[in-house]
N, C-alpha and C. Protein backbone atom coordinates (compact mmCIF):
# COMPACT_ATOMS: atom_id res chain seq x y z
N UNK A 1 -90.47 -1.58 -0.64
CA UNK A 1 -90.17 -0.24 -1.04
C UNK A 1 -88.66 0.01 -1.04
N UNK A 2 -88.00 -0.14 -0.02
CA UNK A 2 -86.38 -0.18 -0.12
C UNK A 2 -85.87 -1.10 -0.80
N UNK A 3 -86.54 -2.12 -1.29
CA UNK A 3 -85.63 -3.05 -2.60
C UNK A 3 -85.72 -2.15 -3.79
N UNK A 4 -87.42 -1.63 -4.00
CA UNK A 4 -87.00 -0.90 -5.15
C UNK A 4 -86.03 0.09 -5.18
N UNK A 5 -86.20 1.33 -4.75
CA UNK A 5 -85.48 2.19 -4.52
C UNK A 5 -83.57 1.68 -4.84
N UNK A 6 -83.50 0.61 -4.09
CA UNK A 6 -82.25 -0.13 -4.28
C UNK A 6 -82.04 0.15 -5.76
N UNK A 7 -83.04 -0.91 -6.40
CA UNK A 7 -83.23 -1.63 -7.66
C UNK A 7 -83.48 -0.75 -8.50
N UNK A 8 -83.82 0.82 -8.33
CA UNK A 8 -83.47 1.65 -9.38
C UNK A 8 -82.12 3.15 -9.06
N UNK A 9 -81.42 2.48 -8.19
CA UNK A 9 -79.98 2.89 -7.83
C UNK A 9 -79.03 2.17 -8.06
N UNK A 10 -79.26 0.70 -7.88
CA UNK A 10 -78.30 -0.04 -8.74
C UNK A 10 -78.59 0.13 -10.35
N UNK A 11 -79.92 0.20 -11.08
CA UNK A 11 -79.89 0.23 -12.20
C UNK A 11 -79.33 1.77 -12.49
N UNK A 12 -79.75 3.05 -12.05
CA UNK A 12 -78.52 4.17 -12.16
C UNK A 12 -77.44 3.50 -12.57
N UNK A 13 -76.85 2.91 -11.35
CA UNK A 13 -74.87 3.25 -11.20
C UNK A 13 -74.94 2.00 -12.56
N UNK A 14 -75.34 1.19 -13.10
CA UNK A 14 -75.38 -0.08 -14.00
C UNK A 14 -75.33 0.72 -15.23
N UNK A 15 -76.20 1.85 -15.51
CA UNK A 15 -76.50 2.80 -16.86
C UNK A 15 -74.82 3.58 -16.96
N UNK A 16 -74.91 4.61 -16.10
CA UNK A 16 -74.17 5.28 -16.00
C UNK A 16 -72.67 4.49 -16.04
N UNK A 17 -72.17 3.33 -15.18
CA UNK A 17 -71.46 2.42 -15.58
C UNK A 17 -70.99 2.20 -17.03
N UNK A 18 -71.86 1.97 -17.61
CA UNK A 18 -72.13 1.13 -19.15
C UNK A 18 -71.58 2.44 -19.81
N UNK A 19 -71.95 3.79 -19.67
CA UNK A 19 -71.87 4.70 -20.40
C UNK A 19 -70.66 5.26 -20.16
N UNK A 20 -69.93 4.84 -18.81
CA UNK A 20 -68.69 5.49 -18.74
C UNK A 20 -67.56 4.68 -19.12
N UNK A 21 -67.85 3.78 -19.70
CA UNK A 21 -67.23 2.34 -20.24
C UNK A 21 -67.49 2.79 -21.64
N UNK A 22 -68.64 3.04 -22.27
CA UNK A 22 -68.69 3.49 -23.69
C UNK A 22 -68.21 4.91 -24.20
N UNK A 23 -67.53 5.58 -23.37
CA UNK A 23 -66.98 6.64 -23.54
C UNK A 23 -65.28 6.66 -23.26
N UNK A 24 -65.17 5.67 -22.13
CA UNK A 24 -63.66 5.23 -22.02
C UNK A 24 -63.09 4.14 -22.95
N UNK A 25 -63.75 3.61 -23.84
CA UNK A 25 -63.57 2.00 -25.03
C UNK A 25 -61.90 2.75 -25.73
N UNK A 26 -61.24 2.02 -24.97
CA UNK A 26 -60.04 2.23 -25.70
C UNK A 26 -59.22 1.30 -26.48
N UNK A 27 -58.99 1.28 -27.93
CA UNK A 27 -58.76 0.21 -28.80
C UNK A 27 -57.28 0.51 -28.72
N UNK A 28 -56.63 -0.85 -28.98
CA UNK A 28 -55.01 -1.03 -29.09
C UNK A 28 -54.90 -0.57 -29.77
N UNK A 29 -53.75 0.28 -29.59
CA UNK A 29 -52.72 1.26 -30.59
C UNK A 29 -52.25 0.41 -31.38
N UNK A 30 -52.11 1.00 -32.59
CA UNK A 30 -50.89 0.38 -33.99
C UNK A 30 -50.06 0.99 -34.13
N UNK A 31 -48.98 0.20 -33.58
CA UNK A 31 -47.48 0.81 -33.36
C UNK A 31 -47.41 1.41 -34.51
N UNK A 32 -47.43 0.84 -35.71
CA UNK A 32 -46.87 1.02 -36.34
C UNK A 32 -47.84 1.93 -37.69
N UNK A 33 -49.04 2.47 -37.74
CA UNK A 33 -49.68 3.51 -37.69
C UNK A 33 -48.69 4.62 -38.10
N UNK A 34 -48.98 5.57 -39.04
CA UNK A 34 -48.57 7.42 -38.83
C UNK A 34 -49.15 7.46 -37.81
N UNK A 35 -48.95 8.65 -37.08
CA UNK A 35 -49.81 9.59 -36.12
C UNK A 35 -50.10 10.53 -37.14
N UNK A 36 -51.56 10.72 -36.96
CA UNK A 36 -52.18 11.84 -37.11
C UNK A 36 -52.68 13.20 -36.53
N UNK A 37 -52.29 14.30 -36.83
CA UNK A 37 -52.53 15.29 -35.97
C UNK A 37 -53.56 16.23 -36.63
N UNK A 38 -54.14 15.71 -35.80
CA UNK A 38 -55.67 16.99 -35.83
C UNK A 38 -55.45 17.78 -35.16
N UNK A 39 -55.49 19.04 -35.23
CA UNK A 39 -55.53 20.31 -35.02
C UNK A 39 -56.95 20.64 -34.26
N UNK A 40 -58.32 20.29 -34.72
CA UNK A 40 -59.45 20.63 -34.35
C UNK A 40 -59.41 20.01 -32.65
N UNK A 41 -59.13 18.95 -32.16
CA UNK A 41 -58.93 18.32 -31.52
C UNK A 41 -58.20 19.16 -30.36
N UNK A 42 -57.21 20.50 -30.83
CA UNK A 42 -56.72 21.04 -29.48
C UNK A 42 -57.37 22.29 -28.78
N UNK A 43 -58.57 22.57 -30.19
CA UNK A 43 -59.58 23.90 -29.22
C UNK A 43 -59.35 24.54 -29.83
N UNK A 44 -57.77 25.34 -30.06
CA UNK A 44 -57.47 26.37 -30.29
C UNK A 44 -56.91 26.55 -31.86
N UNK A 45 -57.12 25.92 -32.75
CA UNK A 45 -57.48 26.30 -34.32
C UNK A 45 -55.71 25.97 -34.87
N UNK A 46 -55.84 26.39 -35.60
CA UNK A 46 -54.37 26.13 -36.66
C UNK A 46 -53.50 27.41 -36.06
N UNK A 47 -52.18 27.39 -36.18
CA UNK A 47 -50.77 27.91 -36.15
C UNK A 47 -51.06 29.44 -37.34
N UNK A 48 -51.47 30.37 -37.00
CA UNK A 48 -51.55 31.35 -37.73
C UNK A 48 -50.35 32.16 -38.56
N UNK A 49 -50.80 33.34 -38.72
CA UNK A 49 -49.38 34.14 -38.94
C UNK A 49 -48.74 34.73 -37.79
N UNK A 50 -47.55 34.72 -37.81
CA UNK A 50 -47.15 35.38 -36.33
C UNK A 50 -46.47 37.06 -37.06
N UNK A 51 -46.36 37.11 -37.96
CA UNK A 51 -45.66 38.04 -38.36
C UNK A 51 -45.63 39.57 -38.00
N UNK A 52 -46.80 39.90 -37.82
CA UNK A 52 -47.52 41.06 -36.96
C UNK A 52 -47.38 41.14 -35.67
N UNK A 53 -46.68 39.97 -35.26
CA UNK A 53 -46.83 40.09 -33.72
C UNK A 53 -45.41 40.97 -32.62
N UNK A 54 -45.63 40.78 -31.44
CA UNK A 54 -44.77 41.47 -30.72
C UNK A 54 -43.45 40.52 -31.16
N UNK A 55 -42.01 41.66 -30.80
CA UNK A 55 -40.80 41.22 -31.23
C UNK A 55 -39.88 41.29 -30.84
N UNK A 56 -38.64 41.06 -30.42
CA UNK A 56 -37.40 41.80 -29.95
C UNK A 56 -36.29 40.99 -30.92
N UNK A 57 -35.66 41.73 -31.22
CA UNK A 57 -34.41 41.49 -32.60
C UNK A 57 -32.80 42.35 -32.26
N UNK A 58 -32.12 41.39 -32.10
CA UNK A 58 -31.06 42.56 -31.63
C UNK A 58 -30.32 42.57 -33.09
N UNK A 59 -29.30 44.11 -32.96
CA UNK A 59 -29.10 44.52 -34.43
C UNK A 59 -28.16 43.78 -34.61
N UNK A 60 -26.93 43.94 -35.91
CA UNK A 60 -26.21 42.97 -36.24
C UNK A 60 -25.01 43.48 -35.63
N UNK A 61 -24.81 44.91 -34.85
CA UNK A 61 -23.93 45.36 -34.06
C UNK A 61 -23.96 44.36 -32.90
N UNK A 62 -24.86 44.61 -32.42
CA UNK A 62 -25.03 43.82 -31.08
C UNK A 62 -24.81 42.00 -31.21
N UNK A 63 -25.39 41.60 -32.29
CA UNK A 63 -24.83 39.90 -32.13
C UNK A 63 -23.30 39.99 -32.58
N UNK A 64 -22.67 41.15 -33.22
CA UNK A 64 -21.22 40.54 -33.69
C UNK A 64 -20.50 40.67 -31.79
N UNK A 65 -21.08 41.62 -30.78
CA UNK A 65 -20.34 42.24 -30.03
C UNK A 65 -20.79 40.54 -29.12
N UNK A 66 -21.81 40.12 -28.81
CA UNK A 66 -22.17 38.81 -28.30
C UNK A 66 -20.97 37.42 -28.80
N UNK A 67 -21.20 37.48 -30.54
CA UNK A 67 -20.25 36.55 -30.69
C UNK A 67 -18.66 36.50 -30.35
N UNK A 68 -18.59 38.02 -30.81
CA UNK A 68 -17.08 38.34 -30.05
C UNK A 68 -16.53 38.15 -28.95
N UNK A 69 -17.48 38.12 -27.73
CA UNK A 69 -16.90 38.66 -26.42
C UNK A 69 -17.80 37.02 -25.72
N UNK A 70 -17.82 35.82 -26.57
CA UNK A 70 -18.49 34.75 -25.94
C UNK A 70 -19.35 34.62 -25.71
N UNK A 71 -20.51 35.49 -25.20
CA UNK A 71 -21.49 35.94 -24.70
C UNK A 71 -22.71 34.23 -25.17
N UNK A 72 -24.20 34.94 -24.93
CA UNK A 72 -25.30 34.04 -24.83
C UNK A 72 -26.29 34.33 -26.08
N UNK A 73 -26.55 33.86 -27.04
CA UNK A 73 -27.74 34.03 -27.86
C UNK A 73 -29.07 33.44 -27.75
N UNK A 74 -30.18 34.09 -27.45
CA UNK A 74 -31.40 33.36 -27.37
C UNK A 74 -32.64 33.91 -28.71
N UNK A 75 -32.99 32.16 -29.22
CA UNK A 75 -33.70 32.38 -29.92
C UNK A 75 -35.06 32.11 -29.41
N UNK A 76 -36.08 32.99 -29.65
CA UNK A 76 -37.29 32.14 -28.78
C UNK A 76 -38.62 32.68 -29.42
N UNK A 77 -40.15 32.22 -28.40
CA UNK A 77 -41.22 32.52 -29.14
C UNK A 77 -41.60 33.44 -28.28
N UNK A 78 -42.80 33.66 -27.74
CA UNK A 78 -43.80 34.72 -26.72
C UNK A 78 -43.32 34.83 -25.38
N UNK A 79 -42.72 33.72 -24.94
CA UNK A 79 -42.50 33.63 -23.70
C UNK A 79 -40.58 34.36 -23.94
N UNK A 80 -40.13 34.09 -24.98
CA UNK A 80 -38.45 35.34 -24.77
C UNK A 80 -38.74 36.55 -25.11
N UNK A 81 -40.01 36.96 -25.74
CA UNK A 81 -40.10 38.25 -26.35
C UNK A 81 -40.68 38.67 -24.78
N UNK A 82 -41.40 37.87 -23.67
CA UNK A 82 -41.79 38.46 -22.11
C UNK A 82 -40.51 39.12 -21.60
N UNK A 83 -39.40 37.62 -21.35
CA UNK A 83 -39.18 37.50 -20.11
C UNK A 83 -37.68 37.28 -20.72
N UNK A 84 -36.88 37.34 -21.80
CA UNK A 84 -35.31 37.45 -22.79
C UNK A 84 -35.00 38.65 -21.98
N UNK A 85 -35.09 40.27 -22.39
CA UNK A 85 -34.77 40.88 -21.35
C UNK A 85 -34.12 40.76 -19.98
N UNK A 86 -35.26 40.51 -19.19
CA UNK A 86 -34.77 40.05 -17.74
C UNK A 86 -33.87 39.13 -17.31
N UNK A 87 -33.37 38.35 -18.66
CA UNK A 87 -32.77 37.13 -18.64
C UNK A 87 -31.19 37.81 -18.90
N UNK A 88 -31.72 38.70 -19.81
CA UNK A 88 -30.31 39.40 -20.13
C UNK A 88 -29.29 40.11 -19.53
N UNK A 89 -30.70 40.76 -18.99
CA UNK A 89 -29.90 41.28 -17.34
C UNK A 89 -29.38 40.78 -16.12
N UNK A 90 -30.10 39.73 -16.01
CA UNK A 90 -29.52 38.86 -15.13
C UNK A 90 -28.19 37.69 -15.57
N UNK A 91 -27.95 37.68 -16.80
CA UNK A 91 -26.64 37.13 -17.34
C UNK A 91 -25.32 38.13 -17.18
N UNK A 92 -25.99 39.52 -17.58
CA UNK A 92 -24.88 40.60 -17.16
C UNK A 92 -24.49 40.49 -15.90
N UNK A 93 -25.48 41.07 -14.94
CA UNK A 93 -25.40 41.31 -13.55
C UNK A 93 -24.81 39.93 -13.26
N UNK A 94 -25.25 38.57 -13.04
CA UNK A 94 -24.61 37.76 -12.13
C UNK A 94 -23.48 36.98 -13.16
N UNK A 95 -23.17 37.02 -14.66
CA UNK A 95 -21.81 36.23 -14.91
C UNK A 95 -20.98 37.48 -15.79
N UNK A 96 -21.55 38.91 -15.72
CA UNK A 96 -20.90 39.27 -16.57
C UNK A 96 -21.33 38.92 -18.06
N UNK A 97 -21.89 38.36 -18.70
CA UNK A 97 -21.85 37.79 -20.15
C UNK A 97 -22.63 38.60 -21.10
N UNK A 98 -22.59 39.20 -22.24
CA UNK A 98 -22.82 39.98 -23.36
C UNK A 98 -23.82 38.76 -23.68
N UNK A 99 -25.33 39.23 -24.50
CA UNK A 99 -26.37 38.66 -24.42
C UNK A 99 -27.08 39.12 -25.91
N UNK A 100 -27.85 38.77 -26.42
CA UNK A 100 -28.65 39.03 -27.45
C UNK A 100 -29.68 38.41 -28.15
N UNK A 101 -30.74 38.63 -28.66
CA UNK A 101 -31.56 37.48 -28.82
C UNK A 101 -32.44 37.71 -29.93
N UNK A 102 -33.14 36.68 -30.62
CA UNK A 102 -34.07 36.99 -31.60
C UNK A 102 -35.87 36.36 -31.08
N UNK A 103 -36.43 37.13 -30.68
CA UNK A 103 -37.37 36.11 -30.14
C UNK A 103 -38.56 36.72 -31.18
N UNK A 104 -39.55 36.55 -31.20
CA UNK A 104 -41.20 36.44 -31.95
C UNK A 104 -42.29 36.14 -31.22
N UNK A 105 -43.21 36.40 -31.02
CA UNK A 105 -44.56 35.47 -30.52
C UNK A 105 -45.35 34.85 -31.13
N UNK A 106 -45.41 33.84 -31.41
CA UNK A 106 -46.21 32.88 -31.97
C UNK A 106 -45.35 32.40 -33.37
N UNK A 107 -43.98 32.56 -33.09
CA UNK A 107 -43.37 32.00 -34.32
C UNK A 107 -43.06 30.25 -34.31
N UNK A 108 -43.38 29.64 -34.92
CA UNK A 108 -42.82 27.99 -34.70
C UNK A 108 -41.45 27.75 -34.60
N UNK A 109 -40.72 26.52 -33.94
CA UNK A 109 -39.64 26.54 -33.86
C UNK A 109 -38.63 26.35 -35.26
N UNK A 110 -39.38 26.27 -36.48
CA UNK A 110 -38.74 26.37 -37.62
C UNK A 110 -38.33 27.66 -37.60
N UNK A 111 -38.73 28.35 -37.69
CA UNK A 111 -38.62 29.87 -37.57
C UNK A 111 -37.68 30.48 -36.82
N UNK A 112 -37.32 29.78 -36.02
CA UNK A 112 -36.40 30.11 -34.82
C UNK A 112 -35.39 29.65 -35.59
N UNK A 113 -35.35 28.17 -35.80
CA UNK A 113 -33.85 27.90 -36.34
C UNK A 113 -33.57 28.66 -37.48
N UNK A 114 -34.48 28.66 -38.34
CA UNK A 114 -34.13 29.12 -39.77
C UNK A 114 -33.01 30.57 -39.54
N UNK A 115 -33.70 31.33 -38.59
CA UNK A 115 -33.27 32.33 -37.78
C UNK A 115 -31.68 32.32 -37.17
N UNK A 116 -31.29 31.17 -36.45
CA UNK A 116 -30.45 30.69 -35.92
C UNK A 116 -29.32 30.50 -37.22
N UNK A 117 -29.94 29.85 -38.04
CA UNK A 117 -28.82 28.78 -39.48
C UNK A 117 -28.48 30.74 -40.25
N UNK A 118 -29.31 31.43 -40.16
CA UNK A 118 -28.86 32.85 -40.21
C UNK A 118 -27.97 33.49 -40.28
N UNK A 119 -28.06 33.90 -38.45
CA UNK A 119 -27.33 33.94 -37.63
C UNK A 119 -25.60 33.26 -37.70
N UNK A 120 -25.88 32.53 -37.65
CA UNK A 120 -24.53 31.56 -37.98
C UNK A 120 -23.55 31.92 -39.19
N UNK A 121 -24.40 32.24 -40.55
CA UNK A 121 -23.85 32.40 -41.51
C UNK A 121 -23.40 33.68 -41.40
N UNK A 122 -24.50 34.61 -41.08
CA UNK A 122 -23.87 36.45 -40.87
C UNK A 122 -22.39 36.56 -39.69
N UNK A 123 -22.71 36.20 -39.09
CA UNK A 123 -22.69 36.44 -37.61
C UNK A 123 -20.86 35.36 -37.00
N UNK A 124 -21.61 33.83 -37.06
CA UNK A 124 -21.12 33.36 -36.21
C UNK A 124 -21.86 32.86 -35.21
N UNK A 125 -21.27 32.13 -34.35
CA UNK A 125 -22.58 31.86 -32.89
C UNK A 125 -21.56 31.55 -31.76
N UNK A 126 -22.00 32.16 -30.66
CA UNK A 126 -20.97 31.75 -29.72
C UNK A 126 -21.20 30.50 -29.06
N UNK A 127 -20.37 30.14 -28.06
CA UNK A 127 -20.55 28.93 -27.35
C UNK A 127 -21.92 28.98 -27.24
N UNK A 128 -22.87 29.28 -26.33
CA UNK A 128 -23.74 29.09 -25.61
C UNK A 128 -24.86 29.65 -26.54
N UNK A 129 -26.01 28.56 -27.06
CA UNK A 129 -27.50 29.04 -27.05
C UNK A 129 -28.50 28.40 -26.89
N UNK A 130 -29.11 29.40 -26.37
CA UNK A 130 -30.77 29.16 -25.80
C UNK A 130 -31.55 29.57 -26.63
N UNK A 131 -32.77 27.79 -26.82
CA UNK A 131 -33.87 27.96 -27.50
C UNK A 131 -34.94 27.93 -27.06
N UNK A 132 -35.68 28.78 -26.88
CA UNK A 132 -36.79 29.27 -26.03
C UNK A 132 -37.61 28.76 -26.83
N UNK A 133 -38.33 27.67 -27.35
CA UNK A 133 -39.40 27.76 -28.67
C UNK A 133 -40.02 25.95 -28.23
N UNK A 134 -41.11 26.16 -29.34
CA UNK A 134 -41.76 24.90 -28.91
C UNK A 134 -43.47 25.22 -28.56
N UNK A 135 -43.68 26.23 -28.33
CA UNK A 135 -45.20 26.07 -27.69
C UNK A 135 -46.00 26.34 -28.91
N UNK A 136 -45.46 26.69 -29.83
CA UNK A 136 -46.51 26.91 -30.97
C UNK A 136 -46.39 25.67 -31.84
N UNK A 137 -45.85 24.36 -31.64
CA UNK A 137 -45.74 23.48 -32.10
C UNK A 137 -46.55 22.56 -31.84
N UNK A 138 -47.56 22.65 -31.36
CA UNK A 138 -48.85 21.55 -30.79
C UNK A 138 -49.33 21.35 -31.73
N UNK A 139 -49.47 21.76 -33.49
CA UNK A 139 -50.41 21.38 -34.38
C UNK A 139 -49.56 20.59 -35.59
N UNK A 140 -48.29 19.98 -35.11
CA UNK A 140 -46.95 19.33 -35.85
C UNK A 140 -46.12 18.88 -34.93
N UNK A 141 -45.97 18.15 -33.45
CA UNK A 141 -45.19 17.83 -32.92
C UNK A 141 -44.21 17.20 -33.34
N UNK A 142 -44.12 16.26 -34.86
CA UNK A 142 -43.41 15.42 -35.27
C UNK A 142 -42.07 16.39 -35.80
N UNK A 143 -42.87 17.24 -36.31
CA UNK A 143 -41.47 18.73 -37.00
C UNK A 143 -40.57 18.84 -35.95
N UNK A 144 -41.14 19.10 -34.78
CA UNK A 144 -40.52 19.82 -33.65
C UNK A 144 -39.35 19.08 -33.31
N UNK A 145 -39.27 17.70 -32.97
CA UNK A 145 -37.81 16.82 -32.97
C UNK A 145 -36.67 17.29 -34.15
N UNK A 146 -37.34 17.22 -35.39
CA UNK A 146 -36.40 17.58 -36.44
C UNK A 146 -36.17 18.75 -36.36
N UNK A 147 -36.87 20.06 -36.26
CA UNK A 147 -36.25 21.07 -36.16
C UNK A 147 -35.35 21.07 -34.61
N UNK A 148 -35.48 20.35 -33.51
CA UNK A 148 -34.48 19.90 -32.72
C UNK A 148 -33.05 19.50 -33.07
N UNK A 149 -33.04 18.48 -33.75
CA UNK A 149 -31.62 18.21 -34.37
C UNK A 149 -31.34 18.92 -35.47
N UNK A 150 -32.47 19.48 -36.10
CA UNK A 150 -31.21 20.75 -37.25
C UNK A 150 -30.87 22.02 -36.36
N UNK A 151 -31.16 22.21 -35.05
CA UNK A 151 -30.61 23.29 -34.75
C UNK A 151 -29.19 22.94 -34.02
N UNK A 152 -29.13 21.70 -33.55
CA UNK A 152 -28.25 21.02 -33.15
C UNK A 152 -26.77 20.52 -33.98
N UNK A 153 -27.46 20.56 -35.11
CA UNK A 153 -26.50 20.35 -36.50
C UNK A 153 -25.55 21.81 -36.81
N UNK A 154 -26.98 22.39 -36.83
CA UNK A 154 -26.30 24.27 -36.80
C UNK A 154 -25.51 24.48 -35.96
N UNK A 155 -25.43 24.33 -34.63
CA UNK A 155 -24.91 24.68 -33.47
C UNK A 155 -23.69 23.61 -33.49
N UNK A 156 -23.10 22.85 -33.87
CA UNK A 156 -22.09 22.04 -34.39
C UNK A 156 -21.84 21.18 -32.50
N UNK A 157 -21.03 20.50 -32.95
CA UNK A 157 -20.41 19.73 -31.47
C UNK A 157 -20.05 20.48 -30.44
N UNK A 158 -19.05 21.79 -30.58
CA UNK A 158 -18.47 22.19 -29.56
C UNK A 158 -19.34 23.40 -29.08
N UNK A 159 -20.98 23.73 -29.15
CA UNK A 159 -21.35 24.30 -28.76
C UNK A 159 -22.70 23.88 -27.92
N UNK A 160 -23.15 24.64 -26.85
CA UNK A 160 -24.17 23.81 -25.95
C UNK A 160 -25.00 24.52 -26.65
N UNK A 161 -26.21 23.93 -26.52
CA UNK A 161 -27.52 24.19 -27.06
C UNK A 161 -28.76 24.04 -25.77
């Protein structure tokens, strides 16, 4: 009686084994492969419109008075349209620095730069900017590097990014 019992607990963990092996079968990557990005694959559906969404935009008074006086520009998505504000204030309060920002929620980081290459042309850009962006980029990660170095291009050598 205790062999069987054994003998259909080893055959369990033997099934279940087999099946967690046929669910883990992982085939060698091809380096050299595109990546493909499925979208269905992250749950949460395709990159919508963000256009409707919450916003903060400072006017063109306020970025000339930023570029003028050195100050900080932030471009960003949901998370600068939260928490840019508080950021702003706390750039005043602890360095002193004139602040301004363009943020969106749910805008992609193209959007941001395009925003930025803008900016630049109206405006000017001061030393210092912050790009708050990136989370709406899970359904194109490959864009996201390139729109990395064109904002970097925008932002020329002598400015931090």
């Amino acid at each position: 009686m205790i062999i069987r019992r054994w003998s259909v607990s080893a055959a369990i963990i033997v099934v279940l084994t087999a099946a967690l092996l046929a669910l883990l079968h992982f085939d060698t990557p091809d380096v050299h492969a595109k990546p493909v990005v499925d979208t269905g694959s992250y749950g949460s559906g395709a990159l919508g419109s963000y256009q409707k969404n919450d916003r903060v935009i400072a006017s063109g008074s306020e970025v000339r008075h930023v570029v003028a006086s050195d100050g900080i520009v932030l471009f960003g998505d949901s998370i600068a349209v939260q928490d840019g504000a508080a950021l702003g204030r706390l750039l005043e309060q602890q360095l002193g620095t004139s602040f301004a920002q363009y943020s969106w929620a749910g805008q992609p980081t193209s959007a941001a730069v395009d925003e930025l290459a803008a900016w630049a042309k109206a405006y000017g850009l001061p030393r210092r900017i912050v790009m708050a962006v990136g989370s709406n980029d899970i359904f194109d990660p490959a864009a996201f590097g390139a729109q990395v170095e064109r904002a970097l291009r925008i932002a020329g050598p002598r400015r931090t990014v």
